[in-house]
Protein backbone atom coordinates (compact mmCIF):
# COMPACT_ATOMS: atom_id res chain seq x y z
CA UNK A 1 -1.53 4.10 -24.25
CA UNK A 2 -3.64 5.00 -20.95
CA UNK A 3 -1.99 4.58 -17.48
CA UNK A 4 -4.61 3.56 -15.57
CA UNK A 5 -5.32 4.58 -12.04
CA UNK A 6 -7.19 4.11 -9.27
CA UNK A 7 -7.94 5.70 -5.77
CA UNK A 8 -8.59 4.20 -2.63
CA UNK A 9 -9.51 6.15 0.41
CA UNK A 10 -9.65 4.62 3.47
CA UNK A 11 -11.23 5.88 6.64
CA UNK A 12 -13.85 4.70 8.84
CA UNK A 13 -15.83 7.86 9.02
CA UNK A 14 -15.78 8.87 5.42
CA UNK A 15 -16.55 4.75 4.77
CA UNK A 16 -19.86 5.69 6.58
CA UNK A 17 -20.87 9.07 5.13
CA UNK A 18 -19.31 10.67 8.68
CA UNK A 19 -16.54 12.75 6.82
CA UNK A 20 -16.34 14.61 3.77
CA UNK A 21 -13.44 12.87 1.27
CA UNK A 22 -11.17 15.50 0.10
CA UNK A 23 -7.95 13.60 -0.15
CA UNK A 24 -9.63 11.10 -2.93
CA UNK A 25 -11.06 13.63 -5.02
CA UNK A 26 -7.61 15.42 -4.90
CA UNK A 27 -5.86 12.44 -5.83
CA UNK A 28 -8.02 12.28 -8.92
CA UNK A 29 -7.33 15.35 -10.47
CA UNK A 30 -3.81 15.60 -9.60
CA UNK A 31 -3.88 11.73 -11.60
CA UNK A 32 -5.79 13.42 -14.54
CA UNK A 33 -3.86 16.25 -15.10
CA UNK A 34 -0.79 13.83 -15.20
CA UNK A 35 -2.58 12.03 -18.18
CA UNK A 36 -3.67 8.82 -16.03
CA UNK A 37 -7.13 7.67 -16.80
CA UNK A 38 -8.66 6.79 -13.36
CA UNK A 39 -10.37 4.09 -13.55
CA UNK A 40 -11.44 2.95 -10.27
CA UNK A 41 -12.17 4.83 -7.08
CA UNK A 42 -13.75 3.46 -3.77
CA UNK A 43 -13.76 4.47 0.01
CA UNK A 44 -14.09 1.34 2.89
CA UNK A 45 -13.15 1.40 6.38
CA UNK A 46 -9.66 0.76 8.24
CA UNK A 47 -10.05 -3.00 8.41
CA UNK A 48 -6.77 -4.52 6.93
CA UNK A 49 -9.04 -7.68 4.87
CA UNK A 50 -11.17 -5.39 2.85
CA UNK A 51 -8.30 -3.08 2.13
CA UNK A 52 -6.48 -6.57 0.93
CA UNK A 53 -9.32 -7.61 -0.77
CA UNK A 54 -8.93 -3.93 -2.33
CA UNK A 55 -5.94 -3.53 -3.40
CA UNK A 56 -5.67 -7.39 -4.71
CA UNK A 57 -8.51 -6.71 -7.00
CA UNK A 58 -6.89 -3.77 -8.13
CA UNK A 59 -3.72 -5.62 -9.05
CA UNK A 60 -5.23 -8.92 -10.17
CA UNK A 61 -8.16 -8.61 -11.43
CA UNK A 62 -8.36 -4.97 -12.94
CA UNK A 63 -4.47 -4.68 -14.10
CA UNK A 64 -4.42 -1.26 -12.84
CA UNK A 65 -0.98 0.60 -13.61
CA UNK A 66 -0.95 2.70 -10.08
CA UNK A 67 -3.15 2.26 -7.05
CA UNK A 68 -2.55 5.20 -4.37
CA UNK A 69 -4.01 4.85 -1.17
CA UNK A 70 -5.21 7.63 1.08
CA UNK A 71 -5.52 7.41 4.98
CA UNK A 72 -4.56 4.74 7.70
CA UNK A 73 -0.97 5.95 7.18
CA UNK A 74 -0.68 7.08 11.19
CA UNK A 75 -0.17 6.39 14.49
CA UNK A 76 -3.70 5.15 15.57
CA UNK A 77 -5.00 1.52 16.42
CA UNK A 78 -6.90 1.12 13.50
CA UNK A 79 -4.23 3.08 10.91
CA UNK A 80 -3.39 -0.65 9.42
CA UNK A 81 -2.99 0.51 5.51
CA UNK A 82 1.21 -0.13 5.79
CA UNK A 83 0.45 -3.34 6.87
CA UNK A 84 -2.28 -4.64 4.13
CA UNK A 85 -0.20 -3.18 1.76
CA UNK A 86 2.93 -4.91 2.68
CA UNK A 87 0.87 -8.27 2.64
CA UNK A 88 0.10 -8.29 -0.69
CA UNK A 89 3.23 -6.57 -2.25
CA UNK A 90 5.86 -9.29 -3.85
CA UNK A 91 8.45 -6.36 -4.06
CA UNK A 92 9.01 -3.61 -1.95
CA UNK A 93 10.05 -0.11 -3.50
CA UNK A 94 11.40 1.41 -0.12
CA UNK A 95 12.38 4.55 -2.46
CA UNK A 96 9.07 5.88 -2.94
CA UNK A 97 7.82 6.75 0.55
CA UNK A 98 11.82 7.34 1.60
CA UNK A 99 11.43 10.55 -0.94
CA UNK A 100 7.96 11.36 0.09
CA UNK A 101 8.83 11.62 4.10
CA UNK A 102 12.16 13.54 3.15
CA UNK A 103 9.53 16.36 1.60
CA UNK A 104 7.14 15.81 4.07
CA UNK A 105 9.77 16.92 6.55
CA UNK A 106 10.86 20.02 5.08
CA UNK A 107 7.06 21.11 5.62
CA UNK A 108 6.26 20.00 9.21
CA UNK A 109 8.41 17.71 11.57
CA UNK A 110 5.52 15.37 12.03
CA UNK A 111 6.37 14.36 8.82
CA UNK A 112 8.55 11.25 10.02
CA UNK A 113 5.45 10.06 11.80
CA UNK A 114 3.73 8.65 8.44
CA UNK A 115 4.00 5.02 7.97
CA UNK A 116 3.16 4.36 4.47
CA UNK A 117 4.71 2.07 2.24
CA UNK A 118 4.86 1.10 -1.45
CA UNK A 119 5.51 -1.70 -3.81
CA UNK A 120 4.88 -3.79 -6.31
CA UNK A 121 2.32 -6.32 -7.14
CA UNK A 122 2.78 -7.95 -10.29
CA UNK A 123 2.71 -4.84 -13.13
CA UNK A 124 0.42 -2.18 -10.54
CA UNK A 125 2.65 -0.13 -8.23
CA UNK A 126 0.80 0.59 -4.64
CA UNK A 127 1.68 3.56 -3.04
CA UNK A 128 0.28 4.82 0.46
CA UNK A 129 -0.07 7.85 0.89
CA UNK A 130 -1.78 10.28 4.05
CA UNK A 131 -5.48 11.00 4.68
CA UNK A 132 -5.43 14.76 4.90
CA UNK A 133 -5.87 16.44 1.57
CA UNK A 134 -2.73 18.39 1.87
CA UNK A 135 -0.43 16.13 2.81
CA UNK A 136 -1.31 13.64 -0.10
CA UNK A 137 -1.19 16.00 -2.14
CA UNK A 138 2.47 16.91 -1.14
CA UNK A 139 3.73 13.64 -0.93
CA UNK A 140 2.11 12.41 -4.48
CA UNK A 141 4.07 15.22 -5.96
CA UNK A 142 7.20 14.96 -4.14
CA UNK A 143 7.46 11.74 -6.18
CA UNK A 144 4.92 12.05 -9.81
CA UNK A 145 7.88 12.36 -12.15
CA UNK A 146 9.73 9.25 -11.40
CA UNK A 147 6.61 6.81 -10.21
CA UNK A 148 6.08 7.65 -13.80
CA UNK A 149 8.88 6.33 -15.34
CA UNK A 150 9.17 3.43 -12.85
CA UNK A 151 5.34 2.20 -14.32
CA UNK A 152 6.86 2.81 -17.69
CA UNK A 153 10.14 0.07 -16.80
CA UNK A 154 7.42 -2.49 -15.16
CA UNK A 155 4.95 -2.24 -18.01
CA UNK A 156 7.81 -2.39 -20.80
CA UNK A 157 7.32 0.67 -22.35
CA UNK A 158 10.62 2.86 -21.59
CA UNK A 159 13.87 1.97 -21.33
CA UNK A 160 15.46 1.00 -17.91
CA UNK A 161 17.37 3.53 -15.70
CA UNK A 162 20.67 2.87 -16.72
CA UNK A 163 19.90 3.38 -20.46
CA UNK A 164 18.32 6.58 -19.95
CA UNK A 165 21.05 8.00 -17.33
CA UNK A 166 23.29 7.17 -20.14
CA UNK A 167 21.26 8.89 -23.23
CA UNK A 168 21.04 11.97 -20.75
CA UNK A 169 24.89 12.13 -19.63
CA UNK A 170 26.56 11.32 -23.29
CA UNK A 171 23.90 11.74 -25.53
């Protein structure tokens, strides 16, 4: 069974050949050597419609397992990613960037200043995640092992928490 993927990077300059995507193709090969077949990948601007648009194809229209999202996670006028995402979520999953800002602070203090969010959209889990290669990197992997098994419990193919807290505690 492939868990598909995809990769969205979003940043004006990189949108328009001004910057040099690293945190994308970083992204992808942390995905791939987790097993995840990426299927889609894409860079557009910071304009909250088109990263909408984005991430509702994504969901809708390409059943994607995971969508991560890299940039537009900050402070700046035009960092709106958070806000498209939480548009188009039906279910928050307030977890997943809770974990990946606790990590994020045990490397640097700004850590608390990302915004990013995650949730779910039908069966795809969105995840934000920071523009800079490093620090999408770091947060991706604060939180690989159980964004794993939460995409296994939305597409039906594992067990739920509780049964496999129990197999591990009395089995």
């Amino acid at each position: 069974m492939a868990y598909t993927a995809a990769v969205i990077t979003i940043s004006d300059k990189g949108s328009q050949g001004l910057r040099e995507d690293t945190s994308g193709p970083a992204l992808v090969q942390m995905l791939r050597e987790q097993d995840y077949e990426v299927v889609y990948t894409t860079i557009i601007p910071d304009d909250q419609e088109m990263i909408c648009r984005e991430l509702i194809t994504c969901a809708d229209e390409k059943d994607i397992w995971l969508v991560l999202t890299t940039g537009g996670t900050g402070f700046s006028d035009r960092d709106v990613t958070p806000e498209a995402t939480e548009r188009v979520i039906e279910r928050r999953t307030p977890g997943i960037p809770e974990a990946m800002r606790a990590e994020s602070l045990r490397i640097t203090p700004m850590g608390c200043l990302s915004r990013e969010t995650a949730g779910i959209r039908g069966k795809t889990l969105i995840i934000n995640l920071p523009g800079s290669k490093k620090a999408s990197t770091e947060n991706f992997s604060a939180v690989t092992k159980a964004v794993r098994h939460g995409l296994e419990i939305l597409r039906g193919v594992s067990h739920d928490c509780a049964e496999l807290h129990q197999e591990h505690h009395h089995g």
